[in-house]
N, C-alpha and C. Protein backbone atom coordinates (compact mmCIF):
# COMPACT_ATOMS: atom_id res chain seq x y z
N UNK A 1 16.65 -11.87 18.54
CA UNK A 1 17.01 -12.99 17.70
C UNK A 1 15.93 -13.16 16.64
N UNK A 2 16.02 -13.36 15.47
CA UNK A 2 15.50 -13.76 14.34
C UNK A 2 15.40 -15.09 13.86
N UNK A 3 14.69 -15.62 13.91
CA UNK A 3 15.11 -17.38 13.62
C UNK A 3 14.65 -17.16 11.96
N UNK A 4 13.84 -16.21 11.25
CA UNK A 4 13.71 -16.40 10.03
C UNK A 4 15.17 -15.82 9.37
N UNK A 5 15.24 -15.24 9.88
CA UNK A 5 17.10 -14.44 9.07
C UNK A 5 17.69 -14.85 7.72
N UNK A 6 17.29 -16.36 8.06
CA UNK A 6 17.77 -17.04 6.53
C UNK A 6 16.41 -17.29 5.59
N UNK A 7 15.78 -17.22 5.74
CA UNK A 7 14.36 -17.34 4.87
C UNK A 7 14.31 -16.72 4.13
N UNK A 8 14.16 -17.07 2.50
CA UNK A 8 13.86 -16.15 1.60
C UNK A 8 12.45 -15.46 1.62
N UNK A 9 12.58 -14.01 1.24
CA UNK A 9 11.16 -12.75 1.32
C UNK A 9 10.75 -13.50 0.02
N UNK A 10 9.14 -14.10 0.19
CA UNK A 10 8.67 -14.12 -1.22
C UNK A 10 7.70 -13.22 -1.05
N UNK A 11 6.54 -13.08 -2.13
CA UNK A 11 5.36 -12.21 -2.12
C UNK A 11 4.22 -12.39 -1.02
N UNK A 12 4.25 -14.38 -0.20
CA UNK A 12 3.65 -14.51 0.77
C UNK A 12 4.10 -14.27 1.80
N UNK A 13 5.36 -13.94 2.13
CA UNK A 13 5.83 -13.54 3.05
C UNK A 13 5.34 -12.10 4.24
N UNK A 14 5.49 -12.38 5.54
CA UNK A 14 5.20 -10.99 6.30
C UNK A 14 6.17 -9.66 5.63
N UNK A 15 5.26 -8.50 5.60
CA UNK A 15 6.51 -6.95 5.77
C UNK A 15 7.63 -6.97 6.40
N UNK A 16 8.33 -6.29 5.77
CA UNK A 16 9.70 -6.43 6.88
C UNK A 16 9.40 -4.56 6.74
N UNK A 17 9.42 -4.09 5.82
CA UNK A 17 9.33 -2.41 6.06
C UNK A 17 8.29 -1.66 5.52
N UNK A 18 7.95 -0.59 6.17
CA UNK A 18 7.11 0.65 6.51
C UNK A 18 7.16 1.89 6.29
N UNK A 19 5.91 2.80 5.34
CA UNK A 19 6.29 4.00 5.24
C UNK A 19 4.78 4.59 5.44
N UNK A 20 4.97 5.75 6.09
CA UNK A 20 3.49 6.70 5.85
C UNK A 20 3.70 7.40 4.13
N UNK A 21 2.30 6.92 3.96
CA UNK A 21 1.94 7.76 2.68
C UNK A 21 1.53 8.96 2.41
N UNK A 22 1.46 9.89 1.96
CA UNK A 22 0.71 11.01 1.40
C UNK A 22 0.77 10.97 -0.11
N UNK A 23 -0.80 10.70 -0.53
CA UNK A 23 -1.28 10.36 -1.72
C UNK A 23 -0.71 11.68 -2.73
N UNK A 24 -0.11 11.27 -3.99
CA UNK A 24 0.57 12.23 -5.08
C UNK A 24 0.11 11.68 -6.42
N UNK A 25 -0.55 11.96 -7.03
CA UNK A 25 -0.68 12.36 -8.28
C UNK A 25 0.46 11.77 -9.38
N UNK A 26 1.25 12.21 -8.97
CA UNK A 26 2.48 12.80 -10.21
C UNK A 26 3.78 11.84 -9.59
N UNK A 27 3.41 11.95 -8.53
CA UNK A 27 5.11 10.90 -8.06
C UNK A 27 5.25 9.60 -7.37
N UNK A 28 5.46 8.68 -8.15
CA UNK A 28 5.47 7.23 -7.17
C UNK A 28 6.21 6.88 -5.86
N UNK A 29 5.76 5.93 -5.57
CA UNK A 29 6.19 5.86 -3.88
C UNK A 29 7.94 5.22 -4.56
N UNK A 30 8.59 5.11 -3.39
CA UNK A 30 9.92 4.32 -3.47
C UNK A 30 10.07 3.31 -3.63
N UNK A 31 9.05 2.64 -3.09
CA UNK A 31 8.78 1.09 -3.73
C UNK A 31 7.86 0.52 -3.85
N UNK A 32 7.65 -0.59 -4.92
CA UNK A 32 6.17 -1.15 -5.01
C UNK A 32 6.11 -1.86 -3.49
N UNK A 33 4.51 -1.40 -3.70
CA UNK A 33 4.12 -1.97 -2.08
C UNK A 33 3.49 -3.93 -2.22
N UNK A 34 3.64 -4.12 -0.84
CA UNK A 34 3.24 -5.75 -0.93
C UNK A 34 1.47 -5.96 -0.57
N UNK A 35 1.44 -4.78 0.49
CA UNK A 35 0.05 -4.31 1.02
C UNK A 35 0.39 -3.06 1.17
N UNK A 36 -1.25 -2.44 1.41
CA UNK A 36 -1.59 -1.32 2.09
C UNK A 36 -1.98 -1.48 3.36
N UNK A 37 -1.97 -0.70 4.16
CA UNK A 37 -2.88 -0.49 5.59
C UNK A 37 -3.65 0.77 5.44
N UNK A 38 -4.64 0.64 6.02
CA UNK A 38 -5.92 1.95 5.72
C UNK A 38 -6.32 2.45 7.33
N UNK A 39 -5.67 3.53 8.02
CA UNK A 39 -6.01 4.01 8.99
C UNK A 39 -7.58 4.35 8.88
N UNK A 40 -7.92 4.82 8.42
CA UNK A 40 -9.34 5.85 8.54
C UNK A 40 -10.38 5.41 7.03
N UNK A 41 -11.36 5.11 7.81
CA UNK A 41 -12.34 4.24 6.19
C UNK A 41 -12.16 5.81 5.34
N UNK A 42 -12.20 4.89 3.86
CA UNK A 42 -12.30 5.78 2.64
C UNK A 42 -12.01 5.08 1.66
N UNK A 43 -12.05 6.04 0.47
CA UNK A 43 -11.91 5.75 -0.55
C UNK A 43 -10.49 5.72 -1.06
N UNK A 44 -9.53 5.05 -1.95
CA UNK A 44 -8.23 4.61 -2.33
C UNK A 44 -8.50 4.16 -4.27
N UNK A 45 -7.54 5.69 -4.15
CA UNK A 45 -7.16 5.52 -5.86
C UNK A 45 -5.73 5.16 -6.38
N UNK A 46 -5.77 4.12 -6.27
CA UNK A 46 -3.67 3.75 -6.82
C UNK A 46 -3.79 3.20 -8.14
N UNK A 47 -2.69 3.04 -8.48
CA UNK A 47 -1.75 2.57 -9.84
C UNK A 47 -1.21 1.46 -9.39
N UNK A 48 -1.73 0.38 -10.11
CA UNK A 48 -1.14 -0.26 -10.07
C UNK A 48 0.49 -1.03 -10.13
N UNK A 49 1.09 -2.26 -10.55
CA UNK A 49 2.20 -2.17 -10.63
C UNK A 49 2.49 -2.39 -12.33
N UNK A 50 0.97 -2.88 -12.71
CA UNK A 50 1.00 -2.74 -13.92
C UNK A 50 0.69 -1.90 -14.89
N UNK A 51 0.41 -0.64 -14.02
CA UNK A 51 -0.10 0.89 -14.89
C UNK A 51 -1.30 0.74 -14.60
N UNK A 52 -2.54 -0.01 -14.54
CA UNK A 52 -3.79 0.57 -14.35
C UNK A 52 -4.12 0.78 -13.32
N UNK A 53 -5.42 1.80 -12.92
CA UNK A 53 -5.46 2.82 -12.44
C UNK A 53 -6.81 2.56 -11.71
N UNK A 54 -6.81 1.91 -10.22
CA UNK A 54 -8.19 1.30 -9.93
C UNK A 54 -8.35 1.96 -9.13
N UNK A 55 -9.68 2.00 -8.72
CA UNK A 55 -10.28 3.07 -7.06
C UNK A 55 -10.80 2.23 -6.47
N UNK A 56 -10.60 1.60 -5.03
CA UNK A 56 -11.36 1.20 -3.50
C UNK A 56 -12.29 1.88 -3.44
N UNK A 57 -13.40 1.54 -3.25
CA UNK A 57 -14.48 2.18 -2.45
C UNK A 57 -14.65 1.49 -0.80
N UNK A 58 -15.16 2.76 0.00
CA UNK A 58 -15.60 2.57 1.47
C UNK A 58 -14.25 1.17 1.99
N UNK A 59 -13.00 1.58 1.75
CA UNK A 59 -12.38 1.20 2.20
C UNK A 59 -12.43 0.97 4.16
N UNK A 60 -12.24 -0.18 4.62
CA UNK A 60 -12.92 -0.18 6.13
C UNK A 60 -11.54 0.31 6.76
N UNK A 61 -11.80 1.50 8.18
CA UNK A 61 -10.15 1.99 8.54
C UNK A 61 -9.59 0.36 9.34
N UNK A 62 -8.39 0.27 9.43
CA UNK A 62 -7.94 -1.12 9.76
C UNK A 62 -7.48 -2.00 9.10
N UNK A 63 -7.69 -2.09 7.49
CA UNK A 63 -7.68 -3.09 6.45
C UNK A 63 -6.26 -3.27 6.18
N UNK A 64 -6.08 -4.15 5.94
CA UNK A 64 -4.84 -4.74 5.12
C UNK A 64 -5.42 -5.09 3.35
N UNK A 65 -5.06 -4.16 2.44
CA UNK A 65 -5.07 -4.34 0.95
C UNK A 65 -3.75 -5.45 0.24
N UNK A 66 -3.97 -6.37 0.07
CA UNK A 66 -2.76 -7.07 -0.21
C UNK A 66 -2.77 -6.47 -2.07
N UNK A 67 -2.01 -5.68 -2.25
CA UNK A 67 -1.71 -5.19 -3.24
C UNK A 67 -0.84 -4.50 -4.08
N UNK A 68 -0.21 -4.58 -5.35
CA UNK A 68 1.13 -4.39 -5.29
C UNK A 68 0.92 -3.06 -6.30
N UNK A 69 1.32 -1.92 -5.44
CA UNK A 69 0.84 -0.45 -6.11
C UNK A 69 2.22 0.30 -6.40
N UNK A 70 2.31 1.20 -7.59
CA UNK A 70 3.25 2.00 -7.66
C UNK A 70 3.14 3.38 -7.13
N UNK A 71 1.65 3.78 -6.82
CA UNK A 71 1.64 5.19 -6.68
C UNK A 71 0.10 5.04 -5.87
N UNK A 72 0.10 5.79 -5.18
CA UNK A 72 -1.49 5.95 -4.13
C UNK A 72 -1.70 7.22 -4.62
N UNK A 73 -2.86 7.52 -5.59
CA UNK A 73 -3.28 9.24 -6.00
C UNK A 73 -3.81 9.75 -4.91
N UNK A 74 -3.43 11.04 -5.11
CA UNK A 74 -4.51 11.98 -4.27
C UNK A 74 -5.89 12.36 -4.75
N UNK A 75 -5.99 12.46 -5.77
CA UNK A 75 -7.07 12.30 -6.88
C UNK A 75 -7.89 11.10 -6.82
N UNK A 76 -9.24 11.20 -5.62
CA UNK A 76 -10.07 9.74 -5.51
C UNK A 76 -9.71 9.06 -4.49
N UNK A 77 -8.69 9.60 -3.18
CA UNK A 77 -8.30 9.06 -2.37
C UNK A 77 -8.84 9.94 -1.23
N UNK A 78 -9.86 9.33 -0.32
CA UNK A 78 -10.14 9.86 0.92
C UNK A 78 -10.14 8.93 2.08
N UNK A 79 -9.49 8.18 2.20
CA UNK A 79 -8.88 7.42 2.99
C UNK A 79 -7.41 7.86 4.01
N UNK A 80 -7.58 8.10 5.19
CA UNK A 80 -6.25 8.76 5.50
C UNK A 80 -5.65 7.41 7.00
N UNK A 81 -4.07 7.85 6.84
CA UNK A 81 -3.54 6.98 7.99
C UNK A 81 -2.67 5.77 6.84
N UNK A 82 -2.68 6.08 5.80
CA UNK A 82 -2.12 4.50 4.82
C UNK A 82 -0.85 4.63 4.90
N UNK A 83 0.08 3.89 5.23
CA UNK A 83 0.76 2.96 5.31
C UNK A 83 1.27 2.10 3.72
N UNK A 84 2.33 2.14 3.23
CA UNK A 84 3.11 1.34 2.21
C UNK A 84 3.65 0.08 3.19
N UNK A 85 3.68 -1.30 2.96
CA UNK A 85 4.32 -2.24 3.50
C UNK A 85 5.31 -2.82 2.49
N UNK A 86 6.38 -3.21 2.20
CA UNK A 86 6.80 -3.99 1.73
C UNK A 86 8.04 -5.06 2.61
């Protein structure tokens, strides 16, 4: 049972869905994400949702990034285990 069922998803809202990432360069994920999750500390190079192009440092493994990304590069990304939430 769901008692939220009728609740509208805003941006504060929990994830409802999940994808493993593998960081690409050249091709955006399927959907902008709401957060990240960071299995393994590292570094995280994404795109934003507004085109710019920021890098995480010493990302801690465990983290929740509340951030709304179009693309996670492989280029500057040594962070592994991430997770897309939206």
């Amino acid at each position: 049972m769901d008692q939220f069922k009728d609740f509208p998803a805003t941006l504060t809202s929990p994830a409802t869905n999940a994808i493993e990432i593998i960081p690409d360069d050249l091709n955006p994920l399927d959907m902008v994400t709401r957060a990240l999750y960071v299995g393994q500390t590292g570094d995280i190079s994404v795109e934003m949702k507004s085109g710019q192009i920021v890098g995480f440092q010493n990302v801690q493994g465990g983290s929740i990034l509340a951030i709304r990304t179009l693309k996670v590069r492989a280029t500057g990304t040594t962070a592994t285990g991430l997770i897309a939430m939206w």
